[in-house]
Protein backbone atom coordinates (compact mmCIF):
# COMPACT_ATOMS: atom_id res chain seq x y z
CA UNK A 1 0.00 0.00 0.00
CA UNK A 2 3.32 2.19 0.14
CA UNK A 3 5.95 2.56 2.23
CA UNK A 4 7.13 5.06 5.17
CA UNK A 5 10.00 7.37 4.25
CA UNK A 6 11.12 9.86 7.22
CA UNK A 7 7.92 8.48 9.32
CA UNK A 8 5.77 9.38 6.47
CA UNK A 9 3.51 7.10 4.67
CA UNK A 10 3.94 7.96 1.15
CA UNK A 11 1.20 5.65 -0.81
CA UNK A 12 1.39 4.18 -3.84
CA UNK A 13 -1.14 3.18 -6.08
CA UNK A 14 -2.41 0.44 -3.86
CA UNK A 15 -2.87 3.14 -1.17
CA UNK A 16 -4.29 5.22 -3.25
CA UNK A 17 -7.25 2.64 -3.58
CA UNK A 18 -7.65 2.03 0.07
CA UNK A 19 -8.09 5.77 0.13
CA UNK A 20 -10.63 6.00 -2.31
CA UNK A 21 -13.26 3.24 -0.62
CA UNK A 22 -12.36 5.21 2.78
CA UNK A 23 -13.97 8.27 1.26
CA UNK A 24 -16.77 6.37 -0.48
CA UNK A 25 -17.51 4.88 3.36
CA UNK A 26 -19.46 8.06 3.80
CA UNK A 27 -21.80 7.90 0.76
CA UNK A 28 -22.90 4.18 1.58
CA UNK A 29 -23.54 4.31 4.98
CA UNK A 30 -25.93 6.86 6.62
CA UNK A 31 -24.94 8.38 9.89
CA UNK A 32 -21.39 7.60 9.87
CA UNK A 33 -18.07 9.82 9.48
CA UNK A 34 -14.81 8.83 9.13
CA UNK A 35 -12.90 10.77 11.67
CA UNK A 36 -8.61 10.35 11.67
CA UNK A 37 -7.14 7.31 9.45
CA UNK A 38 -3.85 6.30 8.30
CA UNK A 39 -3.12 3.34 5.34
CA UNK A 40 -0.09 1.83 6.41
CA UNK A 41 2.24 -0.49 4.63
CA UNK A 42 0.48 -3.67 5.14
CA UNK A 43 -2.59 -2.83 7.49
CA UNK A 44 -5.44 0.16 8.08
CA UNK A 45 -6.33 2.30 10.95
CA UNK A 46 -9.13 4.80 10.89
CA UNK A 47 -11.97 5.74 13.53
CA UNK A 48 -15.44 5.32 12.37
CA UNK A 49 -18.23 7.61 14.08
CA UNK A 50 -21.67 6.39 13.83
CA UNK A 51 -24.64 7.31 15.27
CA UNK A 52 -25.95 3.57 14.60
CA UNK A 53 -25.45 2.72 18.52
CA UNK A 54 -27.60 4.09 21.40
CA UNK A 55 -24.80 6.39 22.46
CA UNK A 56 -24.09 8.93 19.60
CA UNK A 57 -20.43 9.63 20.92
CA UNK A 58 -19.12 6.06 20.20
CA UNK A 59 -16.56 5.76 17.94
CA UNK A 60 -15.33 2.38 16.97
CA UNK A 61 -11.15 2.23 16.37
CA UNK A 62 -8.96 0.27 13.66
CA UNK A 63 -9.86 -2.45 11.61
CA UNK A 64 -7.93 -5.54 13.05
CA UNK A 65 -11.33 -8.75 16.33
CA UNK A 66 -14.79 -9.87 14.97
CA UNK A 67 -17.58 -8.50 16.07
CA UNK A 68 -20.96 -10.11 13.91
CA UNK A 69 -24.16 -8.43 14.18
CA UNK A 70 -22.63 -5.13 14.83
CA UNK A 71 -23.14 -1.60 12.03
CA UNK A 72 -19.34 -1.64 11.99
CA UNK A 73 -19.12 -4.99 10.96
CA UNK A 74 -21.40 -4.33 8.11
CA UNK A 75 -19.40 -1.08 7.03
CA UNK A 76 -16.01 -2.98 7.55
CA UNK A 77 -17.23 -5.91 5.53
CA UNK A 78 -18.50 -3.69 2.48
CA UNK A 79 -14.82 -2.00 2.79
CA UNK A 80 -12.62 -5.43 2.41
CA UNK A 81 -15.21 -6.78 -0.33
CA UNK A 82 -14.62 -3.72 -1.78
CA UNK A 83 -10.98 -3.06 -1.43
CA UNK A 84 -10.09 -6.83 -2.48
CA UNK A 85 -12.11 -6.96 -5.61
CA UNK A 86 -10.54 -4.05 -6.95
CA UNK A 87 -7.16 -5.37 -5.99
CA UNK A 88 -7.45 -8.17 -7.67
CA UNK A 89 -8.63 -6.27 -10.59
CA UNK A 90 -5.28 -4.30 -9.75
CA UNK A 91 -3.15 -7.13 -9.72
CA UNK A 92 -4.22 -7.92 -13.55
CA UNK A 93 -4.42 -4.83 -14.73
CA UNK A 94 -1.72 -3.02 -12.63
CA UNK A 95 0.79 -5.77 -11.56
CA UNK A 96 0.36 -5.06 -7.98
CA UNK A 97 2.03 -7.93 -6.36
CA UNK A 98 -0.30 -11.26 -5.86
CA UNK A 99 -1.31 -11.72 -2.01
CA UNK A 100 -1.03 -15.57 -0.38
CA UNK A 101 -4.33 -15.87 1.24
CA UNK A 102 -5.79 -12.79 1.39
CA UNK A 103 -5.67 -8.82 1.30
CA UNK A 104 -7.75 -8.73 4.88
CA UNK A 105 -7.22 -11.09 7.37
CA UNK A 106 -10.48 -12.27 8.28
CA UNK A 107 -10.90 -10.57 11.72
CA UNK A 108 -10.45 -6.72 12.47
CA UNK A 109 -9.69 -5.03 16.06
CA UNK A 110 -12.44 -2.43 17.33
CA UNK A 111 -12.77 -0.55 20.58
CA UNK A 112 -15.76 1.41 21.66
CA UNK A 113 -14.42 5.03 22.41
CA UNK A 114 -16.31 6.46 25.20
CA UNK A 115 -14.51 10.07 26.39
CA UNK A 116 -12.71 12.78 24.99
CA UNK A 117 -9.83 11.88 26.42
CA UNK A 118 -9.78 8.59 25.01
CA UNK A 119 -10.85 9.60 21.36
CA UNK A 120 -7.15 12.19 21.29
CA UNK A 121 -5.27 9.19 22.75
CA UNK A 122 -6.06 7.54 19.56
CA UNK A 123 -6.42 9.43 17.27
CA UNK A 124 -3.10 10.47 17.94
CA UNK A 125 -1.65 7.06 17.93
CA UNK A 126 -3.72 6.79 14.06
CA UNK A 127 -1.94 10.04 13.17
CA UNK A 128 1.86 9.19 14.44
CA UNK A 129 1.82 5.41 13.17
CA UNK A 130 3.62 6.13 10.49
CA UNK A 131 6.62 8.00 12.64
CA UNK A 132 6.51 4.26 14.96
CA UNK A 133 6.23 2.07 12.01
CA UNK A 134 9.76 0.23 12.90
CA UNK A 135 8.18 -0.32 16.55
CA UNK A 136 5.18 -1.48 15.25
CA UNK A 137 4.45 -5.06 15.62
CA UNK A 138 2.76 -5.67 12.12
CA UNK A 139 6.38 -3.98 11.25
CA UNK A 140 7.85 -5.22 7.91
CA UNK A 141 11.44 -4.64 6.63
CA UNK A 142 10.87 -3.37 3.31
């Protein structure tokens, strides 16, 4: 999806995709806004806001754990459907480089944000991934 240069994610055109169906997150799903993100070299982080739950404020963080039944797993599911069908199309028509098993593992990470304080703490961790990306432990050696 790119690579980090000086704790900068510079994307390529693999990035540039993930970016794309981020933005078009908005336009399929009612009530939700895609608050700080970051594409990464081999993984996604982004807070979703939804007004979907009871509690208007919840955010739900990073797209790693299952969670069935829930509007964020419908909105991440429509994402990787998404993403992977046009990377596939992308490895034909691009070259982008054939994936083992798949472009999503089949599980993603979420976290109910529930303060202030706790939305910064993460958001700020989404914004300087890139700047920890050796530290990281999805970390790959390019």
């Amino acid at each position: 999806m790119g690579k980090i240069v000086n704790g900068e994610m510079i994307v390529n055109s693999c990035g540039e995709m993930i970016t794309k169906w981020v933005y078009k997150l908005e336009d399929k799903f009612n009530g939700i806004k895609i608050l700080p993100y970051v594409v990464m070299p081999n993984h996604f982080h982004a807070i979703i806001e939804t007004d979907a739950w009871d509690d208007h404020t919840e955010v739900a963080h990073t797209w790693q754990g299952d969670h069935m039944g829930s509007p964020l797993h419908a909105i991440v599911g429509w994402f990787k459907t998404m993403t992977t069908n046009e990377y596939f199309r992308g490895i034909k028509t691009f070259g982008w480089k054939p994936v083992d098993k798949a472009l999503w593992q089949r599980n993603y990470y979420e976290h109910i944000i529930r303060n202030e304080q706790s939305y910064e703490k993460i958001a700020e961790y989404i914004r300087c991934n890139p700047e920890r990306w050796q530290m990281d432990k999805l970390y790959i050696k390019e």
